[in-house]
C-alpha atoms as a PDB file:
ATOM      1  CA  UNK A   1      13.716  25.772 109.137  1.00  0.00           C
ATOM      2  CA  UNK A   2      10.677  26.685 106.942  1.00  0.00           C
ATOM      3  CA  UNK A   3       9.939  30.333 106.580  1.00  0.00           C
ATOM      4  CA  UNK A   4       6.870  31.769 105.517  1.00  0.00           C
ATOM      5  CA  UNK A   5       7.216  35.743 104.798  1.00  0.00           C
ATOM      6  CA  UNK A   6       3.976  37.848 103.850  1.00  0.00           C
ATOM      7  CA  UNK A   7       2.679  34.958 102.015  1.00  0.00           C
ATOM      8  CA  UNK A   8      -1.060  35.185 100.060  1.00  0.00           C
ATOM      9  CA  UNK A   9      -2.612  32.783  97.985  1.00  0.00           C
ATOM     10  CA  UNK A  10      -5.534  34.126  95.892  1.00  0.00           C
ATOM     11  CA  UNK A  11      -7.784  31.637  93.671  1.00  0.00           C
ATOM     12  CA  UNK A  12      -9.390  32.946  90.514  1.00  0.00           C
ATOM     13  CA  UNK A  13      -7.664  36.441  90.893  1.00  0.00           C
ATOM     14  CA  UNK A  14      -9.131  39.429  89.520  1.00  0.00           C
ATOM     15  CA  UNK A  15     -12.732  37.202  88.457  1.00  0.00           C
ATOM     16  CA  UNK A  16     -15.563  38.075  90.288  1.00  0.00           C
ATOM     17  CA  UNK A  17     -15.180  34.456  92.216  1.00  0.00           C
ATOM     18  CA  UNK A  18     -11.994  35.825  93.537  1.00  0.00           C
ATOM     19  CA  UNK A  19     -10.926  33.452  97.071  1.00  0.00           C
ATOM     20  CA  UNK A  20      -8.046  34.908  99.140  1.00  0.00           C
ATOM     21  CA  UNK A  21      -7.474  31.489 100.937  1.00  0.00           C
ATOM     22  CA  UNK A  22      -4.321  33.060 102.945  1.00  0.00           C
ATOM     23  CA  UNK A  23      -3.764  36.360 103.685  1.00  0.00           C
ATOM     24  CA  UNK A  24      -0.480  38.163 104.478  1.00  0.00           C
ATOM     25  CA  UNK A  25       0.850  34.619 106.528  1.00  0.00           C
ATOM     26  CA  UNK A  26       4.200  35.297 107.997  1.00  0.00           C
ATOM     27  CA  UNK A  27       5.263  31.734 110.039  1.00  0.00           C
ATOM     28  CA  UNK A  28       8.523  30.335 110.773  1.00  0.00           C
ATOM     29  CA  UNK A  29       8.859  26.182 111.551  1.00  0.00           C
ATOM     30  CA  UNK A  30      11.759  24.894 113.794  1.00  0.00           C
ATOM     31  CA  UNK A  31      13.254  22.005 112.359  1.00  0.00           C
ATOM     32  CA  UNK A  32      12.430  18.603 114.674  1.00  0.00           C
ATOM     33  CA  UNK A  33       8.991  19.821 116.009  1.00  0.00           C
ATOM     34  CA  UNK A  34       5.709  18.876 115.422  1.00  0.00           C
ATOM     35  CA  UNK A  35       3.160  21.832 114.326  1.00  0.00           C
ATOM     36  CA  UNK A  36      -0.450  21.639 113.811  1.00  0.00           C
ATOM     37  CA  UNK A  37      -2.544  24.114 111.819  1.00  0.00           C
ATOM     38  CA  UNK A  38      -5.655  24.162 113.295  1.00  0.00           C
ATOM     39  CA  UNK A  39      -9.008  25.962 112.678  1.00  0.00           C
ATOM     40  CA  UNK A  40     -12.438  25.723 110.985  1.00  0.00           C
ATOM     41  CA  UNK A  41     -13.290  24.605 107.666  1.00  0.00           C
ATOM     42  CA  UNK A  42     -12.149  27.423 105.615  1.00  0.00           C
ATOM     43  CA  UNK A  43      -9.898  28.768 107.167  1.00  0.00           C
ATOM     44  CA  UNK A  44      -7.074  28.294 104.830  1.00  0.00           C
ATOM     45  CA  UNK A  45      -5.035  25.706 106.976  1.00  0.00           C
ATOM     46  CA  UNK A  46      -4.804  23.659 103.810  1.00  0.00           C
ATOM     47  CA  UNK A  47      -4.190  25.763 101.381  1.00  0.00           C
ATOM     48  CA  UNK A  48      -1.282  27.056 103.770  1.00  0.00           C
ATOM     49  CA  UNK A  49      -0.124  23.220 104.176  1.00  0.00           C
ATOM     50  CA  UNK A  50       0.072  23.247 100.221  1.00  0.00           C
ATOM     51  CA  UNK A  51       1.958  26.213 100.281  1.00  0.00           C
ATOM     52  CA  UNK A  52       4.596  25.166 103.152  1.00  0.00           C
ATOM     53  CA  UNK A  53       5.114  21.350 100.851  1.00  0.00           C
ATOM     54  CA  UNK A  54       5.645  23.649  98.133  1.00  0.00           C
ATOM     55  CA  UNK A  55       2.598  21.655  96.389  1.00  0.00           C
ATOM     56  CA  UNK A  56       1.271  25.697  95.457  1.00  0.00           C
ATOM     57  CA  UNK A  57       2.792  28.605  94.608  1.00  0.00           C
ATOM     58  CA  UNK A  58       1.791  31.558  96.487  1.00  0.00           C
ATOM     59  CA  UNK A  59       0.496  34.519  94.867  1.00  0.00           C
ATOM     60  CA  UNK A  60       2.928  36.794  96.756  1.00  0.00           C
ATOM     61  CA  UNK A  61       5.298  36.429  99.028  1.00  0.00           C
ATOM     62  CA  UNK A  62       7.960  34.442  99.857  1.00  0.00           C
ATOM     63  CA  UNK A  63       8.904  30.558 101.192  1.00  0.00           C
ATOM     64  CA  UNK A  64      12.022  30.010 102.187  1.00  0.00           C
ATOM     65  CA  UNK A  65      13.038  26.078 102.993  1.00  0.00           C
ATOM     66  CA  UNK A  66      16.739  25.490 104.755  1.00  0.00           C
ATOM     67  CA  UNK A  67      17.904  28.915 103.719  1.00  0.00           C
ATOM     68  CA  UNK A  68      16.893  28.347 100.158  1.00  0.00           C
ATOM     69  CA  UNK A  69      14.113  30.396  98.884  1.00  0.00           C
ATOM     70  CA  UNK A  70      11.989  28.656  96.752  1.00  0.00           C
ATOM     71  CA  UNK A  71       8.913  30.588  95.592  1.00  0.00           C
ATOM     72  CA  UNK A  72       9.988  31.941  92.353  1.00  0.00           C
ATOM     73  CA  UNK A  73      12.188  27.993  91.169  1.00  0.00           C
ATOM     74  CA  UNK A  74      11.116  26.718  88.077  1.00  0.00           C
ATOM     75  CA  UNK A  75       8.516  24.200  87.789  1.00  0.00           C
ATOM     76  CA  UNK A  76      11.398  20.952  87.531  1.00  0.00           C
ATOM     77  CA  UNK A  77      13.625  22.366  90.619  1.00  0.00           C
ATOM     78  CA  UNK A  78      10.227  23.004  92.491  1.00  0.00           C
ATOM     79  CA  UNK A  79       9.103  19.168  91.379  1.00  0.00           C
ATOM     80  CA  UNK A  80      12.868  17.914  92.990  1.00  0.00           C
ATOM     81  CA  UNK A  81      12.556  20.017  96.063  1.00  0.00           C
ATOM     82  CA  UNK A  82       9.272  18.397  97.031  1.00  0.00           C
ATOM     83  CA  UNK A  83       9.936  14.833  96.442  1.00  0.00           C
ATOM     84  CA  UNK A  84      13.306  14.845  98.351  1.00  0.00           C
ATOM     85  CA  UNK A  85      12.177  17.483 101.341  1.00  0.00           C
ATOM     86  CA  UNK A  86       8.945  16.612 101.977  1.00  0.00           C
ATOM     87  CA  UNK A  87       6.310  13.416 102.451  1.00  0.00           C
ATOM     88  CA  UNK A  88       2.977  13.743 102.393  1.00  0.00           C
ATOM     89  CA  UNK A  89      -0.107  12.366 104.125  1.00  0.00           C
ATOM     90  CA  UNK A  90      -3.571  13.180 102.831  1.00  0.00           C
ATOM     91  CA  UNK A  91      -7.037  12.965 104.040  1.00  0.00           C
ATOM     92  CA  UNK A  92      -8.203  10.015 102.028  1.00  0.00           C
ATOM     93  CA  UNK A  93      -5.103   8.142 102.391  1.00  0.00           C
ATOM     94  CA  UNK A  94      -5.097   8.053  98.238  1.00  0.00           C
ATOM     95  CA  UNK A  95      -3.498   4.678  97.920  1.00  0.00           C
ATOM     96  CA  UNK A  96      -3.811   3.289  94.476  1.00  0.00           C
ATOM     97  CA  UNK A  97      -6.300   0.273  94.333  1.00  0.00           C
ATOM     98  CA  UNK A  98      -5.556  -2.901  92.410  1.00  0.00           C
ATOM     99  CA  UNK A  99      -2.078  -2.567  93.683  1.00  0.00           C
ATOM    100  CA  UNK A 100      -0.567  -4.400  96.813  1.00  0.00           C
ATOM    101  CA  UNK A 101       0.385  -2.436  99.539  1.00  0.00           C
ATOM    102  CA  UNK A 102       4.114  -2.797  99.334  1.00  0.00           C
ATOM    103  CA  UNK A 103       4.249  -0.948  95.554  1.00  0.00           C
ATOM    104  CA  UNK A 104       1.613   1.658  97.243  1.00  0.00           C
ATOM    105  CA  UNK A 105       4.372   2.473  99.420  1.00  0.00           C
ATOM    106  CA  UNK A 106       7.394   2.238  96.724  1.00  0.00           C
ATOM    107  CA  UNK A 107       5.347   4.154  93.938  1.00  0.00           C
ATOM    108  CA  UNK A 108       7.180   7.947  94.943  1.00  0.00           C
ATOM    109  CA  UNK A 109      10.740   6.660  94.909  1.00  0.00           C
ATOM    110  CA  UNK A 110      10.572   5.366  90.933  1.00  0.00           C
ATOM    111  CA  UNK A 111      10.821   9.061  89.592  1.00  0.00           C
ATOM    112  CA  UNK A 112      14.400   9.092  91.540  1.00  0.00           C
ATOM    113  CA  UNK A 113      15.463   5.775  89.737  1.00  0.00           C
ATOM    114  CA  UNK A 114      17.009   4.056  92.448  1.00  0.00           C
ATOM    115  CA  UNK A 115      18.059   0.446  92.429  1.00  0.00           C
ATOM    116  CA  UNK A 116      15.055  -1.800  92.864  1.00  0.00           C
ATOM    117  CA  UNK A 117      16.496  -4.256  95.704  1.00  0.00           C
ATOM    118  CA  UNK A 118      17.543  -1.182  97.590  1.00  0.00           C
ATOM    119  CA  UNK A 119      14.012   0.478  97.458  1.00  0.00           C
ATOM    120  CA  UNK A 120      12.292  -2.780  98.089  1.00  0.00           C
ATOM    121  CA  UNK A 121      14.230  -3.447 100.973  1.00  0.00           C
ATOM    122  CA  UNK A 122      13.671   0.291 102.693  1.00  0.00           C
ATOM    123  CA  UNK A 123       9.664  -0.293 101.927  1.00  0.00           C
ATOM    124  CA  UNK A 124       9.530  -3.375 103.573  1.00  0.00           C
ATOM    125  CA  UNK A 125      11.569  -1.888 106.511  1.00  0.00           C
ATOM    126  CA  UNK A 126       8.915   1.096 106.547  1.00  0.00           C
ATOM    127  CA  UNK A 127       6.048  -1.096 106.722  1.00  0.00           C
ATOM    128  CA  UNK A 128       7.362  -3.767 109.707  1.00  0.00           C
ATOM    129  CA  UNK A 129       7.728  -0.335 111.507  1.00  0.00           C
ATOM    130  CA  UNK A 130       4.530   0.470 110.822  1.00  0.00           C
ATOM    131  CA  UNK A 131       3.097  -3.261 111.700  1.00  0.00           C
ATOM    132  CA  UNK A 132       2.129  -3.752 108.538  1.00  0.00           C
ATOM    133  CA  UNK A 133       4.134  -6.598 107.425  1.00  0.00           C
ATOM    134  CA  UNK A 134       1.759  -8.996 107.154  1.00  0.00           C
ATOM    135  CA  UNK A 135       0.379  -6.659 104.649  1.00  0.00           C
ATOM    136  CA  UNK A 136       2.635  -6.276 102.193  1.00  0.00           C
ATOM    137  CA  UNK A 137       1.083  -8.583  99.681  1.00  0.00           C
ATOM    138  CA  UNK A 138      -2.437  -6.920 100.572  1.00  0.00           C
ATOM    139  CA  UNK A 139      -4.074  -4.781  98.124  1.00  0.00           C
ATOM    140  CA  UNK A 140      -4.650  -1.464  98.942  1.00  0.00           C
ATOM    141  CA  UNK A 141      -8.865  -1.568  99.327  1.00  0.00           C
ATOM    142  CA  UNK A 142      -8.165  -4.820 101.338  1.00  0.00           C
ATOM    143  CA  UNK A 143      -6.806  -2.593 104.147  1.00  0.00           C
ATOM    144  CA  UNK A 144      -9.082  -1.288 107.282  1.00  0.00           C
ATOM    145  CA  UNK A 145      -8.789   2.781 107.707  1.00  0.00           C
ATOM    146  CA  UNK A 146      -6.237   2.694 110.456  1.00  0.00           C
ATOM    147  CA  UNK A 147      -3.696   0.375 107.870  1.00  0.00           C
ATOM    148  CA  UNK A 148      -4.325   2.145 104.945  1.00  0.00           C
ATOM    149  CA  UNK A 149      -3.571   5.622 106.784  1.00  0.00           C
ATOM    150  CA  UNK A 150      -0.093   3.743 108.486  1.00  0.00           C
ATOM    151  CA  UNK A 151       0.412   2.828 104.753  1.00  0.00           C
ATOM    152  CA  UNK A 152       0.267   6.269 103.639  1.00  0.00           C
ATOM    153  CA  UNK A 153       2.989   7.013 106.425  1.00  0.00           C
ATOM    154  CA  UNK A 154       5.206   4.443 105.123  1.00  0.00           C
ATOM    155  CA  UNK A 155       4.958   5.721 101.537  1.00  0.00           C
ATOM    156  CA  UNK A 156       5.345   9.325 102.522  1.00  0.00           C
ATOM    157  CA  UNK A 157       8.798   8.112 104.450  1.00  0.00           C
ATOM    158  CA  UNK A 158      10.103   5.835 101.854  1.00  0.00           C
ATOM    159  CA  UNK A 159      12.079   8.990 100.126  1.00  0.00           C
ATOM    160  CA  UNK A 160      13.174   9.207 103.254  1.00  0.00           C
ATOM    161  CA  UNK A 161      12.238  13.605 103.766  1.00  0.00           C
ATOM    162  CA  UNK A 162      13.076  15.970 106.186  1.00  0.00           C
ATOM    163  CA  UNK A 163       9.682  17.126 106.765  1.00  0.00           C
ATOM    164  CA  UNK A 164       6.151  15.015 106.612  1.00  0.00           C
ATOM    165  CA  UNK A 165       2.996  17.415 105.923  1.00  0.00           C
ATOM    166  CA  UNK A 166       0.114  15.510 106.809  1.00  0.00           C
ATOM    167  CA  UNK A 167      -3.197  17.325 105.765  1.00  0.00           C
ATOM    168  CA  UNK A 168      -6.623  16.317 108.243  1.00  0.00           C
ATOM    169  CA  UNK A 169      -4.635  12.682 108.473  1.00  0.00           C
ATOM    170  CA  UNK A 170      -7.793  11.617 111.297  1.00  0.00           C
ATOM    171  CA  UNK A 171     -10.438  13.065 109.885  1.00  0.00           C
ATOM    172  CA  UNK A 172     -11.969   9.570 108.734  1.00  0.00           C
ATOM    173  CA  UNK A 173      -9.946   7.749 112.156  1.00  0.00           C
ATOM    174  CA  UNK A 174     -11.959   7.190 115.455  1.00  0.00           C
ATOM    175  CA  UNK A 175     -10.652   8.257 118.652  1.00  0.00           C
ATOM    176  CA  UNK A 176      -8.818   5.215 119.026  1.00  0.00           C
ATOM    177  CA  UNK A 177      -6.846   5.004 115.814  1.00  0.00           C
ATOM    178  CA  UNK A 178      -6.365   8.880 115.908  1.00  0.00           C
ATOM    179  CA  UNK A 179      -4.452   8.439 119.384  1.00  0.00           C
ATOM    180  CA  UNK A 180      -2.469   5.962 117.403  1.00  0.00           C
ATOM    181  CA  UNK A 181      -1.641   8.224 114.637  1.00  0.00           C
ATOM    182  CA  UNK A 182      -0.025  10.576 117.007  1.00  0.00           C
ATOM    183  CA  UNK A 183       1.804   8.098 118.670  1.00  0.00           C
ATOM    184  CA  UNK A 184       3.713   7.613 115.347  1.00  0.00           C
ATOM    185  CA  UNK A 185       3.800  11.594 115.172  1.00  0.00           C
ATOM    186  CA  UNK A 186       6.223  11.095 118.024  1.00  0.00           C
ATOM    187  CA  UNK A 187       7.846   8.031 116.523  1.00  0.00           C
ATOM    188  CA  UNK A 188       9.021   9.924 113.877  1.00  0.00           C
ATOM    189  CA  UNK A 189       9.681  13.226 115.610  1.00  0.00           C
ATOM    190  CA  UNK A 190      12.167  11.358 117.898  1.00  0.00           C
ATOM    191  CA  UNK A 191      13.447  10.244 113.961  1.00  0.00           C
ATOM    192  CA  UNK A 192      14.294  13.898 114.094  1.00  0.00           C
ATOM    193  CA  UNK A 193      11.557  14.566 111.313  1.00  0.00           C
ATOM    194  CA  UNK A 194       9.851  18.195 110.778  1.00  0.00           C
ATOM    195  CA  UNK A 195       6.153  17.113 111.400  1.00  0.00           C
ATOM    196  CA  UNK A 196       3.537  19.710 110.282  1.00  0.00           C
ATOM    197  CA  UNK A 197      -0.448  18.901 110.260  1.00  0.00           C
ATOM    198  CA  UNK A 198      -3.443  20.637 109.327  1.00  0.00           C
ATOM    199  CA  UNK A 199      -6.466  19.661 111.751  1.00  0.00           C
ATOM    200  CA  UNK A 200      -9.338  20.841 113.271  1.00  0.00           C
ATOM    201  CA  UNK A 201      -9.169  17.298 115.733  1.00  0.00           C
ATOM    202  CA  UNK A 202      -8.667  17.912 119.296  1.00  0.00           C
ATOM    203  CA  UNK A 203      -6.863  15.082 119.727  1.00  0.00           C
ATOM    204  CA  UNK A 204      -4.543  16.124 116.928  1.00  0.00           C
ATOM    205  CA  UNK A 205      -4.051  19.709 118.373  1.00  0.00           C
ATOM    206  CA  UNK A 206      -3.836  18.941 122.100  1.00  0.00           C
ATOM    207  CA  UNK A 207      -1.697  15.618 121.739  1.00  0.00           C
ATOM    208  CA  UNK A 208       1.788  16.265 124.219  1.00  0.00           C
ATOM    209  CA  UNK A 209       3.975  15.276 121.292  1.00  0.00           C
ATOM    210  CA  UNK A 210       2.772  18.938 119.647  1.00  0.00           C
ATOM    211  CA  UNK A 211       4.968  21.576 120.064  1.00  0.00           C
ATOM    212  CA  UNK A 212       2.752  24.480 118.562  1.00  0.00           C
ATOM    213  CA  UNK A 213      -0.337  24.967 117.694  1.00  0.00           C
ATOM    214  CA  UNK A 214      -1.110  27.869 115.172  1.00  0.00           C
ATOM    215  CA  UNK A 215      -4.429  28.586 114.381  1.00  0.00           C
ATOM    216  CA  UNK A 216      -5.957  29.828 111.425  1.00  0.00           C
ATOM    217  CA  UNK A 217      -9.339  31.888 110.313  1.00  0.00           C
ATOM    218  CA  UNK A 218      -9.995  33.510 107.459  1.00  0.00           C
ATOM    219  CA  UNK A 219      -6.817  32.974 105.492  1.00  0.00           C
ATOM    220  CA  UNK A 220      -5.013  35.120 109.030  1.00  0.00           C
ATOM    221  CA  UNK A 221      -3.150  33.575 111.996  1.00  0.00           C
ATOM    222  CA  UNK A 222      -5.230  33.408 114.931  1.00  0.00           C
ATOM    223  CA  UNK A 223      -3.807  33.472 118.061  1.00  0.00           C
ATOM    224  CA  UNK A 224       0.193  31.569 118.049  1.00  0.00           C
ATOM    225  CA  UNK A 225       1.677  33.232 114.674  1.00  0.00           C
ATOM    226  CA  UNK A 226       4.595  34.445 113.472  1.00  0.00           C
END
């Protein structure tokens, strides 16, 4: 269960640029669903998906993640929480060029020093799920859009998290590969995985595998909230 209570995030507080990209969120996320965030640009769906990864701090109030509240941790437990609770999946895939596809995938797992073989092993697993095997020698701008974002899956799974936060994952997908994407949504919510995505793609928000749909405008919960 993630818990969001009261939360705000304010950019450039107290400057006369002063954002308040999320205002006064309160949200709770079953563990084993799939939730989208869904609104217009601006809305502060990202900046609440950074906030539920625990990728931001908000400026007040409070995250709580399994019964552990998290919000006020120091910088190094904050850094441990989010590289063994959560995977991520951005926009731009952000896979690191000049590098194959199969170290693309094992690059989050080094910080954790596990055994080489072991990790190489669980990437190459990740990636034949993904039907990218023939890939694994590829390097990463070799890739079409559809394998690099199944890429980004696999590297977001190899630390093998609870929850995936995936943030506009089909925004540069067609309709085709975007109905694929959320076929391996379901894949990995029948892995029991926590599945949480920001979106403003119908196909995204209205896919059956979703279990809520929260919207978001102006930094507020529109409609399905807390």
């Amino acid at each position: 269960m993630i818990e969001l209570r009261d939360v705000r995030k304010v950019y450039n507080e107290g400057r006369p640029d002063e954002v308040t990209a999320v205002d006064g969120v309160t949200l709770a996320i079953a563990p084993r669903t799939v939730t989208v965030l869904r609104g217009p640009s601006g809305s502060g769906k990202t900046s609440l998906l950074s906030l539920i990864g625990a990728m931001a701090r908000p400026t007040s109030g409070r995250i709580v993640v399994d019964g552990r509240e998290i919000t006020s941790l120091p910088e190094r437990f904050l850094t441990d929480v989010r590289r063994k609770t959560f995977g991520f999946v951005f926009q731009q895939g952000n896979l690191v060029r000049g590098v194959t596809t199969l170290e693309n995938v094992m690059l989050p797992a080094y910080p954790l020093g596990e055994p080489r073989p072991a990790l190489l092993a669980r990437a190459r697993a990740l990636l034949e799920m993904l039907d990218l095997g023939h890939r694994l020698r590829s390097k990463a701008e070799w890739l079409s859009g559809g394998e690099a974002q199944r890429a980004a899956i696999a590297r977001a799974l190899v630390n093998e998290p609870k929850v995936i936060i995936a943030d506009e994952p089909t925004a540069h997908l067609d309709t085709k590969l975007s109905r694929e994407f959320m076929e391996i949504v379901a894949r990995l919510k029948a892995r029991q995985k926590t599945i949480v995505i920001a979106s403003h793609d119908p196909v995204v928000a209205e896919a059956s595998v979703v279990d809520r749909a929260v919207g978001m405008r102006d930094g507020r919960l529109d409609g399905d909230g807390a």
